[in-house]
Protein backbone atom coordinates (compact mmCIF):
# COMPACT_ATOMS: atom_id res chain seq x y z
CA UNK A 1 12.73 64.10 -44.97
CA UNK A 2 10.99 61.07 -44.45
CA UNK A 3 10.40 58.41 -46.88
CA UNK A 4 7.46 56.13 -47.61
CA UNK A 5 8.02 52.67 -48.49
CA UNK A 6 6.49 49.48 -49.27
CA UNK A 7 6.29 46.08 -47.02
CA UNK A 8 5.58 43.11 -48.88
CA UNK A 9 2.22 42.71 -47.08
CA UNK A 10 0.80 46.22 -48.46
CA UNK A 11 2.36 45.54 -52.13
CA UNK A 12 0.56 42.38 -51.95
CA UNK A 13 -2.93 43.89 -50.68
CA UNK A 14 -2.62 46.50 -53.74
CA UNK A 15 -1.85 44.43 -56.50
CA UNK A 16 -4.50 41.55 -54.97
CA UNK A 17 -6.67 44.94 -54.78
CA UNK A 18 -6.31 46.31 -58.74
CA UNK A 19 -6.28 41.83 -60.14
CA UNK A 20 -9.68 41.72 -58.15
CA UNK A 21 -10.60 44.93 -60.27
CA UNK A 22 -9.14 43.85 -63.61
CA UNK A 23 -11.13 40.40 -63.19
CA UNK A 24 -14.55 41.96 -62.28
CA UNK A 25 -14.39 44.37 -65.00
CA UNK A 26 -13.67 41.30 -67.58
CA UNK A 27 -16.06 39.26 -65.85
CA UNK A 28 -18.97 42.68 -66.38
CA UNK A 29 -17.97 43.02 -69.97
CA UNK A 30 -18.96 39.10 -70.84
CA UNK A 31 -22.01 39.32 -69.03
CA UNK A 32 -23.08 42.60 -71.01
CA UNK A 33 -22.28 40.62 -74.40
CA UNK A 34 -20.64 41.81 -77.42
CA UNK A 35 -18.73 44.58 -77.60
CA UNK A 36 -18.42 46.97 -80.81
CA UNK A 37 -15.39 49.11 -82.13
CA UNK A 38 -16.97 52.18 -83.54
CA UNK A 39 -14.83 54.92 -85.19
CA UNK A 40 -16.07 57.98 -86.51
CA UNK A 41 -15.23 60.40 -89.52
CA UNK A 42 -17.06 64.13 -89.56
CA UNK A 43 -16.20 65.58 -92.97
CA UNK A 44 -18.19 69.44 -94.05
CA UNK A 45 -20.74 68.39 -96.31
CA UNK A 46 -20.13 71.54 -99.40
CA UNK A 47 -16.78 70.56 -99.74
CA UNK A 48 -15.63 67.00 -97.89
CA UNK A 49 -12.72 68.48 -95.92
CA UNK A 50 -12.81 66.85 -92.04
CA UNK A 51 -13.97 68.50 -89.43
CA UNK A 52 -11.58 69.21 -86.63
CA UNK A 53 -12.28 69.47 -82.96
CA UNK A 54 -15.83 68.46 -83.30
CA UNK A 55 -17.47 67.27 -80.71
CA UNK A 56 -18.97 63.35 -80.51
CA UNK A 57 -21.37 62.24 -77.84
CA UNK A 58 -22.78 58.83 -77.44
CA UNK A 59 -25.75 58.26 -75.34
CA UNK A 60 -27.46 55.49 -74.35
CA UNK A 61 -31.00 54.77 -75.99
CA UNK A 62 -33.27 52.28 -74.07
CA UNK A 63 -36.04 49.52 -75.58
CA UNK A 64 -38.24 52.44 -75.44
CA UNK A 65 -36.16 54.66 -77.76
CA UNK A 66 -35.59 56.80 -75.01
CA UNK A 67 -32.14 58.56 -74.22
CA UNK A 68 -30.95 57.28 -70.94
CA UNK A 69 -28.88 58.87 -68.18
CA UNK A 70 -24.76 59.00 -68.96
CA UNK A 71 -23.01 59.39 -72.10
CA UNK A 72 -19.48 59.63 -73.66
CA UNK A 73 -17.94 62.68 -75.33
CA UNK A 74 -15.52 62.10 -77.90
CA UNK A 75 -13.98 65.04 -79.83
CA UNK A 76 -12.31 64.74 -83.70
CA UNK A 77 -8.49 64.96 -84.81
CA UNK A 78 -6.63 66.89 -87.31
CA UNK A 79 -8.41 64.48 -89.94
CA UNK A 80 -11.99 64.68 -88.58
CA UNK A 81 -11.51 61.11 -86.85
CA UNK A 82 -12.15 59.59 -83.54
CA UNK A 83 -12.79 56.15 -82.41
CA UNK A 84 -13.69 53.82 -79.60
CA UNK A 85 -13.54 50.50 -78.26
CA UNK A 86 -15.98 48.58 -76.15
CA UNK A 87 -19.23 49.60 -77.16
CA UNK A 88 -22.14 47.02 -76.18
CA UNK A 89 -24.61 45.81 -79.34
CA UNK A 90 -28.03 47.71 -79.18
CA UNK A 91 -29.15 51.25 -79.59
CA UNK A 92 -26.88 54.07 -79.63
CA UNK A 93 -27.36 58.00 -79.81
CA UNK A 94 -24.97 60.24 -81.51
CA UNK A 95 -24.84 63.75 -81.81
CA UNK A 96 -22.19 65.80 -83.32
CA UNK A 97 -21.38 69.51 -82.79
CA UNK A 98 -18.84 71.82 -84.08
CA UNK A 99 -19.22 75.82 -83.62
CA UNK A 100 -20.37 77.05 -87.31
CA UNK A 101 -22.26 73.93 -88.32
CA UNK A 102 -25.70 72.80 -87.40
CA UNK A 103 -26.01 70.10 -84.56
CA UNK A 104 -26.17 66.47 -86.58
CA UNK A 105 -28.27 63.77 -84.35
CA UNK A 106 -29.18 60.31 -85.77
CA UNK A 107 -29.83 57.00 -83.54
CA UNK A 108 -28.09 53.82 -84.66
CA UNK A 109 -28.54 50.17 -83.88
CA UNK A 110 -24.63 49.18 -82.83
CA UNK A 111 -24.55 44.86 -83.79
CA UNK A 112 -21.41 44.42 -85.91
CA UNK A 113 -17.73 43.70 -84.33
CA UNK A 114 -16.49 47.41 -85.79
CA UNK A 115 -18.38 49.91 -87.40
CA UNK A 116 -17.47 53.37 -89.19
CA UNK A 117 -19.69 56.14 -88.86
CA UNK A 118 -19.05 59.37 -91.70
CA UNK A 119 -21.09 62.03 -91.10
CA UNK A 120 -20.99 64.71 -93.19
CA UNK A 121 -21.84 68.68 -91.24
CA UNK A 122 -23.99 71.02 -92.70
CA UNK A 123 -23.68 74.84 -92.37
CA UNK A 124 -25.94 76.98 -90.47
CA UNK A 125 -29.64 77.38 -92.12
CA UNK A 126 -31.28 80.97 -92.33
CA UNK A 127 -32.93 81.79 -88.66
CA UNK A 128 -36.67 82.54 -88.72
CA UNK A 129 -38.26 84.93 -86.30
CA UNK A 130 -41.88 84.14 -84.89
CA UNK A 131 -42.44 87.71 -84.62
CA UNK A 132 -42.16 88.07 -87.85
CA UNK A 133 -39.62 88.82 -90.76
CA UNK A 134 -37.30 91.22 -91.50
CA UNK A 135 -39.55 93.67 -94.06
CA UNK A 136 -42.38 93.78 -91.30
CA UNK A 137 -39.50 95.69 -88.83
CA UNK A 138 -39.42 98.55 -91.28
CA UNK A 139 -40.70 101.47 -90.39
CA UNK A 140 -43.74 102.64 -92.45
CA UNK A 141 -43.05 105.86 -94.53
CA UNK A 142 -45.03 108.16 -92.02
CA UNK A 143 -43.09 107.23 -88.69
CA UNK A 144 -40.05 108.08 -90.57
CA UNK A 145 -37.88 111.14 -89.15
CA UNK A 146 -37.87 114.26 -91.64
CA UNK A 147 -34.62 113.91 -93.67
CA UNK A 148 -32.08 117.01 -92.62
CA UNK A 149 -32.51 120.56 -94.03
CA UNK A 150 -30.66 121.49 -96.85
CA UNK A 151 -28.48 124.39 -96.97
CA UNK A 152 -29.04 127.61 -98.06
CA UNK A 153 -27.16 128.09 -101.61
């Protein structure tokens, strides 16, 4: 078996490789300006227990109001919470969605240091049909089979 090691000269390259890295990516987050620490707490709305598993994207929303390309998925603990550091001040999309709750969506303008989000699911609303509703699929009283013949007594 053969073994791989390490000269000085390719440790050096690595770590020299991953500080250039580190660096850049402090030297990006000052020039995009300050950063937010959002956290978020999804609670049912009829009775205010949290919401568990739920899912939390954040998109991007540009000057024009319009959702850009990318986005972040976050998804809820035991307690309905989820958080996240590093968020840049402006406009910010955020959808929830859990399975048996109706999709929430609000846009919100990110410029404080840390911010909490609650928001509160509803349940599902009654569906509507455009071809119309439920008493025009009955059958009128003429297309109606013949009920069964009775037995001879």
């Amino acid at each position: 078996m053969k073994t791989i090691g390490w000269t000085a000269t390719s440790l050096i390259f690595v770590l020299g490789v991953l500080g250039f890295g580190v660096t850049g990516a402090l030297l990006a987050q000052d020039d995009e300006g300050p950063m937010s620490d959002l956290r978020f707490v999804v609670l049912k709305d009829f009775n205010g227990k949290p919401v568990r598993n739920a899912a939390v994207v954040l998109h991007p929303v540009n000057k024009k109001g319009k959702q850009t390309r990318g986005g972040l998925e976050l998804k809820t603990d035991s307690d309905g919470k989820t958080n996240i550091d590093g968020i840049p001040y402006g406009p910010l999309r955020v959808q929830v969605l859990a399975p048996g709750f109706q999709t929430f969506g609000e846009d919100y303008e990110i410029n404080k240091p840390a911010l909490e989000i609650t928001v509160k699911l509803k349940r599902p609303e009654g569906q509507y049909s455009a071809y119309g509703d439920s008493a025009d699929s009955k059958k009128p009283d003429d297309q109606k089979p013949p009920p069964p013949p009775q037995k001879p007594q």
